[in-house]
C-alpha atoms as a PDB file:
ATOM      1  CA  UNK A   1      49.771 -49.444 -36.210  1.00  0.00           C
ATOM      2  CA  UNK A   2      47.938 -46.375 -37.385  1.00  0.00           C
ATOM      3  CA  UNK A   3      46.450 -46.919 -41.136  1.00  0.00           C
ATOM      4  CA  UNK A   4      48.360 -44.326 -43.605  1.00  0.00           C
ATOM      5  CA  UNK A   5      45.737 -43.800 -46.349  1.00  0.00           C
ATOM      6  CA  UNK A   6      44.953 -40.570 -48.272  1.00  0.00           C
ATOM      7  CA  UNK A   7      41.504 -41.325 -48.413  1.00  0.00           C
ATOM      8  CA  UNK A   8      40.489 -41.311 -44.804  1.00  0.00           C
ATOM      9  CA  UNK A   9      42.212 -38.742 -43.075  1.00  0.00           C
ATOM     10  CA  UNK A  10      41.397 -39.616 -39.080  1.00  0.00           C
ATOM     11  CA  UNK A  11      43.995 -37.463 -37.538  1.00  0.00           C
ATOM     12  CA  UNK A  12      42.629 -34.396 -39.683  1.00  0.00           C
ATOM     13  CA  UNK A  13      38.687 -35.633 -38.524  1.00  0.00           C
ATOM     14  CA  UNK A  14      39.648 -35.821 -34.596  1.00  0.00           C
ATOM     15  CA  UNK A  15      40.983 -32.208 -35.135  1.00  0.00           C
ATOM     16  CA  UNK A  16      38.323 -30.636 -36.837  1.00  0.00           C
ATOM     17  CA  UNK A  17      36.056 -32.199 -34.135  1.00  0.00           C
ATOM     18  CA  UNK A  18      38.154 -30.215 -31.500  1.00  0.00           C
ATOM     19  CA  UNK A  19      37.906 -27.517 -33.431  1.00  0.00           C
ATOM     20  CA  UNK A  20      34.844 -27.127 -33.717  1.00  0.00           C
ATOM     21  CA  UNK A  21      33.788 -28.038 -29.869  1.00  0.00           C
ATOM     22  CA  UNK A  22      36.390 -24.852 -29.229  1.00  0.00           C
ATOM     23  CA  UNK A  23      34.632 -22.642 -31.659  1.00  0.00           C
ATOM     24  CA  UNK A  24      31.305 -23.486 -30.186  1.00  0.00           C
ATOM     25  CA  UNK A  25      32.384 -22.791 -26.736  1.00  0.00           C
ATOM     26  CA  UNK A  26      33.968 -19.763 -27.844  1.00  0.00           C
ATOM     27  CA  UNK A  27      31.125 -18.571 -28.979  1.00  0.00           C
ATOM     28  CA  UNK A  28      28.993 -19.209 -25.886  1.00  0.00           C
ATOM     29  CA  UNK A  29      31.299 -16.666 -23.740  1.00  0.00           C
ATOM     30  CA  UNK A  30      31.445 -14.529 -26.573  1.00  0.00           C
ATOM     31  CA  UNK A  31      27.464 -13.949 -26.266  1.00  0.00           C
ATOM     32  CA  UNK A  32      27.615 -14.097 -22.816  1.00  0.00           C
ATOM     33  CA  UNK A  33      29.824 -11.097 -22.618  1.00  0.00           C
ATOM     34  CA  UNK A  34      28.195  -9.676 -25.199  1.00  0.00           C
ATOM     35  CA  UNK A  35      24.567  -9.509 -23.473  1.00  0.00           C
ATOM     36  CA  UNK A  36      25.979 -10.019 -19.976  1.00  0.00           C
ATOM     37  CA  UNK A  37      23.887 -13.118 -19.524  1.00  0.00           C
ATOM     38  CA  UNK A  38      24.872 -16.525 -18.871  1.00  0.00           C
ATOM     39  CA  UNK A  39      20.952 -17.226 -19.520  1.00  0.00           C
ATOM     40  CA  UNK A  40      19.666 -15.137 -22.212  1.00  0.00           C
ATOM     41  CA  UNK A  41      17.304 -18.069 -23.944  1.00  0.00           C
ATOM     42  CA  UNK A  42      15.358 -20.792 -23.614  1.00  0.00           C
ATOM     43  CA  UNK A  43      17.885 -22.885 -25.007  1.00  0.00           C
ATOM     44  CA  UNK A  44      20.560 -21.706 -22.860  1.00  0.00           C
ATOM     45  CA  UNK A  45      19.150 -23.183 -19.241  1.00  0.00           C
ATOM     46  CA  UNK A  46      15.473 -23.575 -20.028  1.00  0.00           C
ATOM     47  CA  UNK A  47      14.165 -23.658 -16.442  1.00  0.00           C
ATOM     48  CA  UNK A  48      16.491 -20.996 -15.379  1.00  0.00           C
ATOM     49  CA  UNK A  49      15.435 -18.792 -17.983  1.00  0.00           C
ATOM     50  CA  UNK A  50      11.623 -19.670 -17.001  1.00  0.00           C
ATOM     51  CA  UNK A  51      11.677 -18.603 -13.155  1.00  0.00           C
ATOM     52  CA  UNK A  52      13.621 -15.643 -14.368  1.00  0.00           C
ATOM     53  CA  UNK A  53      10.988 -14.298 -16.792  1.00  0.00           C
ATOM     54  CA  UNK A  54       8.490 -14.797 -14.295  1.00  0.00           C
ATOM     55  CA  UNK A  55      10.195 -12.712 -11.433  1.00  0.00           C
ATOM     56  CA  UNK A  56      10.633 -10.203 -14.680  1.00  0.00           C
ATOM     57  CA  UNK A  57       7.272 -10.195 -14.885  1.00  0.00           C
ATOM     58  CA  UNK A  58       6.813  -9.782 -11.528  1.00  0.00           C
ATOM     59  CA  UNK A  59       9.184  -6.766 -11.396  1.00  0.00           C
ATOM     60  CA  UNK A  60       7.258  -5.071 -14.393  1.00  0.00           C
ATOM     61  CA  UNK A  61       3.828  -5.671 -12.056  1.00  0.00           C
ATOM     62  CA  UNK A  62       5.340  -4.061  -9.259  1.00  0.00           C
ATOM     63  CA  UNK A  63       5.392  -0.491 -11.590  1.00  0.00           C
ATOM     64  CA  UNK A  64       1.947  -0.822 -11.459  1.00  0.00           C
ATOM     65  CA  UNK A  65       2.041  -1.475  -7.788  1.00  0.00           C
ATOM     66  CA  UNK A  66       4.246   1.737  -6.881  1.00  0.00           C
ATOM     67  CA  UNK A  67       1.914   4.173  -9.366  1.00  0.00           C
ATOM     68  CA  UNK A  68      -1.115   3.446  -7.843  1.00  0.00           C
ATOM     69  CA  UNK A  69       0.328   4.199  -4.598  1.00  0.00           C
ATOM     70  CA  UNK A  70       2.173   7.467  -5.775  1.00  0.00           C
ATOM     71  CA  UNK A  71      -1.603   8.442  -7.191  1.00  0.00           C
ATOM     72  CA  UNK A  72      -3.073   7.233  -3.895  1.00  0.00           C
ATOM     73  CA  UNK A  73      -0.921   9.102  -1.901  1.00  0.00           C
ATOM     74  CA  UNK A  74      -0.765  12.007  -4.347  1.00  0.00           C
ATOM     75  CA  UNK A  75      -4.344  12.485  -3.585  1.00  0.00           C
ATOM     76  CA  UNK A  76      -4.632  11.894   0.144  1.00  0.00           C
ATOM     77  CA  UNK A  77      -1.713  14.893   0.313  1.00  0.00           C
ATOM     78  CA  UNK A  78      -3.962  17.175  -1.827  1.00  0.00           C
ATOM     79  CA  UNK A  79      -6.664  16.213   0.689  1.00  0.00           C
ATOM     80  CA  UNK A  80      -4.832  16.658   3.379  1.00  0.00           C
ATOM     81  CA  UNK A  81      -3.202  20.181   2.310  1.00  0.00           C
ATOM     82  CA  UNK A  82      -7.087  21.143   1.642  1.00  0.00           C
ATOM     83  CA  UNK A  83      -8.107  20.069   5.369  1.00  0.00           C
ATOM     84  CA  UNK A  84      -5.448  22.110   6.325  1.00  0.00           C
ATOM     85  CA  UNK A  85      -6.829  25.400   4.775  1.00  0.00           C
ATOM     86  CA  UNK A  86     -10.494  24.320   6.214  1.00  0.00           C
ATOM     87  CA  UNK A  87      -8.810  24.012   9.875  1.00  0.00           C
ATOM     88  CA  UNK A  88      -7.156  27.467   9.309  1.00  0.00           C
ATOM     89  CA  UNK A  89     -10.521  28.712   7.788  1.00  0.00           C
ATOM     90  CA  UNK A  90     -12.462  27.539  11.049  1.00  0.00           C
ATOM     91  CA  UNK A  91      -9.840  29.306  13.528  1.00  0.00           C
ATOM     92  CA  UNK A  92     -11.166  32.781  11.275  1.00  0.00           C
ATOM     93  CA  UNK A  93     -14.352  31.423  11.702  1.00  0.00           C
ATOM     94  CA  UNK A  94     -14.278  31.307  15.816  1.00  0.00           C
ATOM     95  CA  UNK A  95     -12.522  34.697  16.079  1.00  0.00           C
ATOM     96  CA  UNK A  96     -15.460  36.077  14.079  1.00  0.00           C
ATOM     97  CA  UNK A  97     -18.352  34.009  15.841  1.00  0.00           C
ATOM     98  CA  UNK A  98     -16.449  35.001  19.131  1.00  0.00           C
ATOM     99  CA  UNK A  99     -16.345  38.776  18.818  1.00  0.00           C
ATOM    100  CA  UNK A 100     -20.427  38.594  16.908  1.00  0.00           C
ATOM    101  CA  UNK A 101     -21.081  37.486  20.432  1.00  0.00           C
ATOM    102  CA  UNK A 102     -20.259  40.517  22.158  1.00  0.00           C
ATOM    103  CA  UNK A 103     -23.913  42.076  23.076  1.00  0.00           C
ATOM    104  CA  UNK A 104     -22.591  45.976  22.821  1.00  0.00           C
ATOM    105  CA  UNK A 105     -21.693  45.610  18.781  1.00  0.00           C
ATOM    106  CA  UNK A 106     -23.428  48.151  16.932  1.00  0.00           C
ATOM    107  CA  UNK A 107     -25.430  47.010  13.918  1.00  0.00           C
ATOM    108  CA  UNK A 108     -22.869  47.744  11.141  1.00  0.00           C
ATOM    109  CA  UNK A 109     -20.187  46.220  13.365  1.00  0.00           C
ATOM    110  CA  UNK A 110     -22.327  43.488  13.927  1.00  0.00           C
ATOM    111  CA  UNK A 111     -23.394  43.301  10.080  1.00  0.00           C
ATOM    112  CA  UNK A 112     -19.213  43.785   9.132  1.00  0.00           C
ATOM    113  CA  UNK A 113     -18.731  40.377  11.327  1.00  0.00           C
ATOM    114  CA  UNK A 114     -21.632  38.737  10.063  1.00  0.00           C
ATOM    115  CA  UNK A 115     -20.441  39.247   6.096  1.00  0.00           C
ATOM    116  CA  UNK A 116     -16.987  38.505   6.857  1.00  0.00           C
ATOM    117  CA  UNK A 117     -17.981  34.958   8.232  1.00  0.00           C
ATOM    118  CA  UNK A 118     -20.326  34.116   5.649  1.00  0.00           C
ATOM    119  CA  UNK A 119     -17.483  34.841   3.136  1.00  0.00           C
ATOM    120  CA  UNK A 120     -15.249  32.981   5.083  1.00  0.00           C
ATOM    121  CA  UNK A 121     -18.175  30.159   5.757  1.00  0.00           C
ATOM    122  CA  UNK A 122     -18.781  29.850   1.970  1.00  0.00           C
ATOM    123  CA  UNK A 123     -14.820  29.490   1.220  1.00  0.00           C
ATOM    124  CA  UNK A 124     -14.591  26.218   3.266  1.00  0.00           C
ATOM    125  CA  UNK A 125     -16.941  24.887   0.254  1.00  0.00           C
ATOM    126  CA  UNK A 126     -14.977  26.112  -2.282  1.00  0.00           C
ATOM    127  CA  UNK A 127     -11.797  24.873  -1.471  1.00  0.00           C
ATOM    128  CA  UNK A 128     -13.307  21.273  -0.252  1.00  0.00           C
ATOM    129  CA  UNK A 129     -14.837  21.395  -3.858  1.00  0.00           C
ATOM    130  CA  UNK A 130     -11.220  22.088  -5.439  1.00  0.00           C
ATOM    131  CA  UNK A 131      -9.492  19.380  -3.226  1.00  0.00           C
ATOM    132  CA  UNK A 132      -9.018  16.951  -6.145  1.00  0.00           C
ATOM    133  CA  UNK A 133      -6.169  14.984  -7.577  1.00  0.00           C
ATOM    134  CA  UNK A 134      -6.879  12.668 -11.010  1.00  0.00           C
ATOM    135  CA  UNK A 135     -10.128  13.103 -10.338  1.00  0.00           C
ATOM    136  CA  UNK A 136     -10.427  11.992  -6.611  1.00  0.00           C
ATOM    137  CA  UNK A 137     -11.720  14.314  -3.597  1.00  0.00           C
ATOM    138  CA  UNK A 138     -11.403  12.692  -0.973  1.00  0.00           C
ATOM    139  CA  UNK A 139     -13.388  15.981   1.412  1.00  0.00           C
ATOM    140  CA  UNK A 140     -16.246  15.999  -0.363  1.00  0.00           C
ATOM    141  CA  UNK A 141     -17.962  12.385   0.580  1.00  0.00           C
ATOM    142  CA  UNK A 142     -18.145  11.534  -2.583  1.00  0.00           C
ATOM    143  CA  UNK A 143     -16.168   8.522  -2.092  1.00  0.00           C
ATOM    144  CA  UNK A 144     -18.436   7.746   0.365  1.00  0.00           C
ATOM    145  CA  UNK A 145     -17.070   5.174   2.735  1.00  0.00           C
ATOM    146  CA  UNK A 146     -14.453   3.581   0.113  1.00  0.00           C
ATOM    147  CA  UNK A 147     -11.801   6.463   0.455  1.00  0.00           C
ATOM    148  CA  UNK A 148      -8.868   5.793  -1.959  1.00  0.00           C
ATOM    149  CA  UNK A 149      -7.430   2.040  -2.512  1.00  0.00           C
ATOM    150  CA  UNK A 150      -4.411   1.695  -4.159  1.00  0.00           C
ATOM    151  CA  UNK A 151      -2.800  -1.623  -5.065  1.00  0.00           C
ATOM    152  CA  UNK A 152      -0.919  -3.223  -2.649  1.00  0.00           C
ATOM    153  CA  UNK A 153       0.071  -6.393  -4.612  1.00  0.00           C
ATOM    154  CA  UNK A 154       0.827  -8.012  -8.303  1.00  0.00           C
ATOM    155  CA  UNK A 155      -2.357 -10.087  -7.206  1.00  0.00           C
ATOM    156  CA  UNK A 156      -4.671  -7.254  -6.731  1.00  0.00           C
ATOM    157  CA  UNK A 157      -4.948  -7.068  -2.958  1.00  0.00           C
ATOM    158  CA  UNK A 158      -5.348  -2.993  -2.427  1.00  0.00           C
ATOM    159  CA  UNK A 159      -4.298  -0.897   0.976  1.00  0.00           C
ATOM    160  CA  UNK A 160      -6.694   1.716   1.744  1.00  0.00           C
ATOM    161  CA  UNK A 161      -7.162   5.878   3.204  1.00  0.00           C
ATOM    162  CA  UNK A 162     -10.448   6.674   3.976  1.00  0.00           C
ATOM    163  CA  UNK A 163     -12.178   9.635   2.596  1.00  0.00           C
ATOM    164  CA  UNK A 164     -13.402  12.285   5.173  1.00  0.00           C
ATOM    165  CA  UNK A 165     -16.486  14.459   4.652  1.00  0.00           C
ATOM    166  CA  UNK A 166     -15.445  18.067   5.550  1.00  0.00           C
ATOM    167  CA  UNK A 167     -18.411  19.685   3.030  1.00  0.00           C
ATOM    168  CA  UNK A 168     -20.462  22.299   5.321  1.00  0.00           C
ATOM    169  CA  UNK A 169     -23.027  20.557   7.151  1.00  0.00           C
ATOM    170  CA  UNK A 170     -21.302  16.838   6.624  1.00  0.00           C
ATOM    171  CA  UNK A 171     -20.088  14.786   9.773  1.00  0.00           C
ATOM    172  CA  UNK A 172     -16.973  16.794  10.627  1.00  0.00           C
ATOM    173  CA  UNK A 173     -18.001  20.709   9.628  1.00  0.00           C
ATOM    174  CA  UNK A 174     -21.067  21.226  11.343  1.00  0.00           C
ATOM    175  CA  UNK A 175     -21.065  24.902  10.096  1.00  0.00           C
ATOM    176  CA  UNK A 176     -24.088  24.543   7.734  1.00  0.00           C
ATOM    177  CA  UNK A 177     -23.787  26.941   4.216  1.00  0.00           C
ATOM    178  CA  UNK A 178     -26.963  29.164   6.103  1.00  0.00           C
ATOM    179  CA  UNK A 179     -24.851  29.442   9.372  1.00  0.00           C
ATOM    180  CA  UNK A 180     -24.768  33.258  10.295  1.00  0.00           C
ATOM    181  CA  UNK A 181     -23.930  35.703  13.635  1.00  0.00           C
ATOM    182  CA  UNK A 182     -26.380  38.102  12.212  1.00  0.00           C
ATOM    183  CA  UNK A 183     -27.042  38.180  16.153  1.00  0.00           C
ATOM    184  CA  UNK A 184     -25.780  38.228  19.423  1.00  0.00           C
ATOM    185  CA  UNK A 185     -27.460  33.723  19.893  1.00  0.00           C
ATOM    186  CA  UNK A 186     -26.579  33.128  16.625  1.00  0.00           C
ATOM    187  CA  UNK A 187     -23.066  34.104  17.571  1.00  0.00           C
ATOM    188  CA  UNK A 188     -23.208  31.693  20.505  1.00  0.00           C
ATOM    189  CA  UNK A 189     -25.109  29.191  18.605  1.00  0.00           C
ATOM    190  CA  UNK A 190     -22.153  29.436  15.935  1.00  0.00           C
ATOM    191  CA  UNK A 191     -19.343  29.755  18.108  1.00  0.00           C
ATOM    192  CA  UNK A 192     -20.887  25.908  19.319  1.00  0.00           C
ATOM    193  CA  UNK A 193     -20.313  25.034  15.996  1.00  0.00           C
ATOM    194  CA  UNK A 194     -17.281  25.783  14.638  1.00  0.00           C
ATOM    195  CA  UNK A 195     -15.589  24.805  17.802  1.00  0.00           C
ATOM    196  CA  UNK A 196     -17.221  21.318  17.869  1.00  0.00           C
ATOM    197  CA  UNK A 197     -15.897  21.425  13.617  1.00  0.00           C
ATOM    198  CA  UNK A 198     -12.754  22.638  14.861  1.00  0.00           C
ATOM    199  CA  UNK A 199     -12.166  19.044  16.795  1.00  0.00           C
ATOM    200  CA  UNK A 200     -13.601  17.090  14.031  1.00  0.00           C
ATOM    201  CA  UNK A 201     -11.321  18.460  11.410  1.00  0.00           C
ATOM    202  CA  UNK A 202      -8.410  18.151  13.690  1.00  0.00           C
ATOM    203  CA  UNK A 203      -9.515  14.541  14.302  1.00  0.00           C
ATOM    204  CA  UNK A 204      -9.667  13.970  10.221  1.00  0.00           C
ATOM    205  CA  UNK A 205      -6.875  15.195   9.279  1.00  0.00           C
ATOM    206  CA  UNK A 206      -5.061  12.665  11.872  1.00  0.00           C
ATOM    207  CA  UNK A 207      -6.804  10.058   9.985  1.00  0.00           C
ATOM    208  CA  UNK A 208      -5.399  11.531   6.460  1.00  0.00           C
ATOM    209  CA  UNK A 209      -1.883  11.959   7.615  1.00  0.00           C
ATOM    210  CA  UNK A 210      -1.906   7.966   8.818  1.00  0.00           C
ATOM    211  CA  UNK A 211      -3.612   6.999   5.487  1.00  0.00           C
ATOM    212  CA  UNK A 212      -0.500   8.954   4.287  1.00  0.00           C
ATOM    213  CA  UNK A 213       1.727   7.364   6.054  1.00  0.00           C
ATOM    214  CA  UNK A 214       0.560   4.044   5.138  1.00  0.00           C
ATOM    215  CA  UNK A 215       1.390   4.590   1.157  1.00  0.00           C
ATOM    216  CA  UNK A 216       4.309   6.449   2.011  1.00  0.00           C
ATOM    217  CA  UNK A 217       5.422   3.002   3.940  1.00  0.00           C
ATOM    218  CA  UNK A 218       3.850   0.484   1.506  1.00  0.00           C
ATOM    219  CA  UNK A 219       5.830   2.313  -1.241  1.00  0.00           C
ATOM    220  CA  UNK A 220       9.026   2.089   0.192  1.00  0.00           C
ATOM    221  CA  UNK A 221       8.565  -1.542   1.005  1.00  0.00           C
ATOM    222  CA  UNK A 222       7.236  -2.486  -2.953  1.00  0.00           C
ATOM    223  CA  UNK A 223      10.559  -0.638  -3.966  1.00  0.00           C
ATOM    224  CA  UNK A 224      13.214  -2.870  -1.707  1.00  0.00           C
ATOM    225  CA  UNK A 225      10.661  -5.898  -2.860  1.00  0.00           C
ATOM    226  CA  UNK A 226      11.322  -4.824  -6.724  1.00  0.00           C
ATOM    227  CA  UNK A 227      15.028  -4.195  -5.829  1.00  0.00           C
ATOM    228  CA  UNK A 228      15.420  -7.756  -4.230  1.00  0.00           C
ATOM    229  CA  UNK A 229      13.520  -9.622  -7.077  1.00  0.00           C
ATOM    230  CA  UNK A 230      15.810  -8.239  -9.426  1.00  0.00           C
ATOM    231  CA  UNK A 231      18.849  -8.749  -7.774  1.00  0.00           C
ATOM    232  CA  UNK A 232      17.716 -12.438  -7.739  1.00  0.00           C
ATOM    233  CA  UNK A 233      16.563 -12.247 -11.295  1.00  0.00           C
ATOM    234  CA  UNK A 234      20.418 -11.512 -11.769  1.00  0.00           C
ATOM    235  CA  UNK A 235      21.779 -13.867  -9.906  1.00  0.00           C
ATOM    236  CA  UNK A 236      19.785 -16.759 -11.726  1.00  0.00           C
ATOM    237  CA  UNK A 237      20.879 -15.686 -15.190  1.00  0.00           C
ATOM    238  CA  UNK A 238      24.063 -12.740 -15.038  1.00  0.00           C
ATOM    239  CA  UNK A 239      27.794 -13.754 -16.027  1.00  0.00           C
ATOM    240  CA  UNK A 240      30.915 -13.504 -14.249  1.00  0.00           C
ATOM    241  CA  UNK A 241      33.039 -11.479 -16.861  1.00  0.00           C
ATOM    242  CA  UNK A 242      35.693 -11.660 -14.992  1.00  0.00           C
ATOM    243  CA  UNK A 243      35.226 -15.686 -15.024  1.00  0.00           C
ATOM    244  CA  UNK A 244      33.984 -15.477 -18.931  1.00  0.00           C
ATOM    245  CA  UNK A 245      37.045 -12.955 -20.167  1.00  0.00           C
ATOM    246  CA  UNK A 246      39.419 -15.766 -18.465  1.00  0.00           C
ATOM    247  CA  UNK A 247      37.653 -18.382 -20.254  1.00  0.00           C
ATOM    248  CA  UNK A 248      37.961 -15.907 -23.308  1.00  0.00           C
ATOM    249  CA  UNK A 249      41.538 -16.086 -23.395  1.00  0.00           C
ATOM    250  CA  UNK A 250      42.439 -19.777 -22.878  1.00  0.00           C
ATOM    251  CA  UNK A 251      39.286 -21.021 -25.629  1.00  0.00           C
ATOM    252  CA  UNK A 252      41.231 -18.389 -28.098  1.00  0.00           C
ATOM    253  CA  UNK A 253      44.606 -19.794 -27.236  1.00  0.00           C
ATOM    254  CA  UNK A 254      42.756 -23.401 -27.889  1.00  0.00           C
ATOM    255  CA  UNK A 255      41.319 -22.026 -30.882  1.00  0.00           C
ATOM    256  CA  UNK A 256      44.685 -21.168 -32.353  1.00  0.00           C
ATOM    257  CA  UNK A 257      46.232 -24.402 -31.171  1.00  0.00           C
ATOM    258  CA  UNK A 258      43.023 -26.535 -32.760  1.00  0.00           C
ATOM    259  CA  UNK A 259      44.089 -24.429 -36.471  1.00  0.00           C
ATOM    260  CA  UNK A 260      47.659 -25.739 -35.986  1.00  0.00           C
ATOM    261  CA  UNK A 261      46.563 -29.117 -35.235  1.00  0.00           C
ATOM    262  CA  UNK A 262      44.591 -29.228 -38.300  1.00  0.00           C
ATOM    263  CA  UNK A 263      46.658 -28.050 -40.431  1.00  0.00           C
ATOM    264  CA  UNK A 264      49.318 -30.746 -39.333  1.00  0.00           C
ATOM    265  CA  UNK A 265      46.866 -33.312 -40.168  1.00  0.00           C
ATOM    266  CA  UNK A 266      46.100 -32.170 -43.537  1.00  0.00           C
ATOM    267  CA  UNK A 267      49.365 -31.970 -44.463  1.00  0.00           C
ATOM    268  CA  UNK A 268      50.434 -35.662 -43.034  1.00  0.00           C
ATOM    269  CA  UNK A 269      48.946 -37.552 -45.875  1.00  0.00           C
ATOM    270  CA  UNK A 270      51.301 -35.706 -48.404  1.00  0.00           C
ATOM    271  CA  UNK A 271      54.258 -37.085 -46.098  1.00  0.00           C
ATOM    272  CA  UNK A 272      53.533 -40.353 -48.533  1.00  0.00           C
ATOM    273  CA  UNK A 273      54.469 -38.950 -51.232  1.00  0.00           C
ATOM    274  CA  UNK A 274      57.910 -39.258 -50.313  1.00  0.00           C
ATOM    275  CA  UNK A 275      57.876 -43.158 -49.628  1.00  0.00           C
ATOM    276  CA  UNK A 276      56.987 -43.413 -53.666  1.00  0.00           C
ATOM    277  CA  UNK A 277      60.440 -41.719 -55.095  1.00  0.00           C
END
């Protein structure tokens, strides 16, 4: 038989236990509905919430990853727009060194040509010189042999264009800055060169447009890699609201139920009262 005392009031106890397990799993959905998160501490699901800051971490070093690309292939574009203009520039350059061959020119004809290509000549420099982006030409050769590497990983592992030398007189232009068609050999000598720069250029800017290509791909890959990450980031540590708001209502119908039960308990000890009139 239950003991009826008024100083130890054990049905009252068990329900404020109750009580207070309700209220404390109340307020666990309540936060996670809240933030969203079924893990948003340490002290929620410590391991959890450890792999999960490190993919987050992961995700935030993959920003990195996708704006050294965009600058990487932000410059190889500007290069490759500039190669463009010397290719077109080399085409004027052949029509000119063609016709300066013609042996029956007159001298001012002759001398028109001849000022026309060196203009022309001189303008391949000029816009090799302005082919920069952030800083980087990648026309000029001075990159040398290292071209443009971007990052390619979170651990530092970089993808790489290679520079291409289209100055006057480098390895694909062989139009020098004191080639002329002043006369009817230099013409022909000329005409050898552009046409021989003509294939070299061509032959670069096939290299550019794959160096393109490759950031272009690498980037798209880095951004379904960050995209997958952080859909696993949420799986790990997102709430089912749908699951958490039916939780909601049955731990505030328990809640409600727990206050009743309490409240019966507190008031049983005054029931005594009655067995002393």
């Amino acid at each position: 038989m239950a003991l009826n005392s008024v100083n130890t009031n054990v049905g009252a106890m068990i329900a404020l236990q109750n009580l207070q397990v309700t209220n404390n799993e109340l307020s666990t959905v309540q936060n996670r509905i809240n933030t969203g998160l079924k893990v948003s501490s340490a002290k929620d699901n410590g391991a959890i919430w450890a792999i999960a800051q490190g993919q987050r971490a992961e995700i935030g070093a993959l920003n990195a990853v996708k704006d050294s690309l965009n600058r990487g292939q932000s410059a190889v574009d500007v290069a490759l727009s500039a190669g463009e203009s010397v290719s077109d520039l080399l085409t004027q350059l052949k029509e000119k060194a063609l016709a300066a061959t013609d042996s029956s020119l007159t001298t001012s004809a002759r001398s028109a040509l001849n000022e026309d290509f060196k203009a022309i000549r001189d303008q391949i420099a000029t816009v090799v010189s302005n082919a920069k982006f952030n800083g980087v030409n990648l026309l000029d050769n001075s990159t040398g042999t290292g071209g443009y590497k971007a990052l390619a990983n979170t651990t530092g592992a970089t993808i790489k264009a290679a520079g291409e030398n289209l100055s006057l007189g480098g390895a694909n232009v062989t139009v020098t800055a004191t080639t002329v068609i002043g006369t009817a050999s230099q013409a022909t000598a000329a005409l050898g060169l552009v046409n021989a720069s003509i294939d070299k250029v061509s032959a670069s800017l096939a290299r550019l447009g794959t160096g393109s290509k490759s950031f272009s791909t690498h980037l798209t890959f880095v951004g379904k890699l960050q995209d997958t990450i952080e859909a696993g980031v949420g799986n790990l540590v997102d709430a089912d609201l749908a699951k958490e708001s039916a939780r909601l209502q049955s731990l505030q119908t328990k809640q409600q139920l727990g206050v009743q039960a309490l409240s019966i308990a507190n008031s049983s000890t005054s029931i005594l009262l009655g067995l002393f009139r």
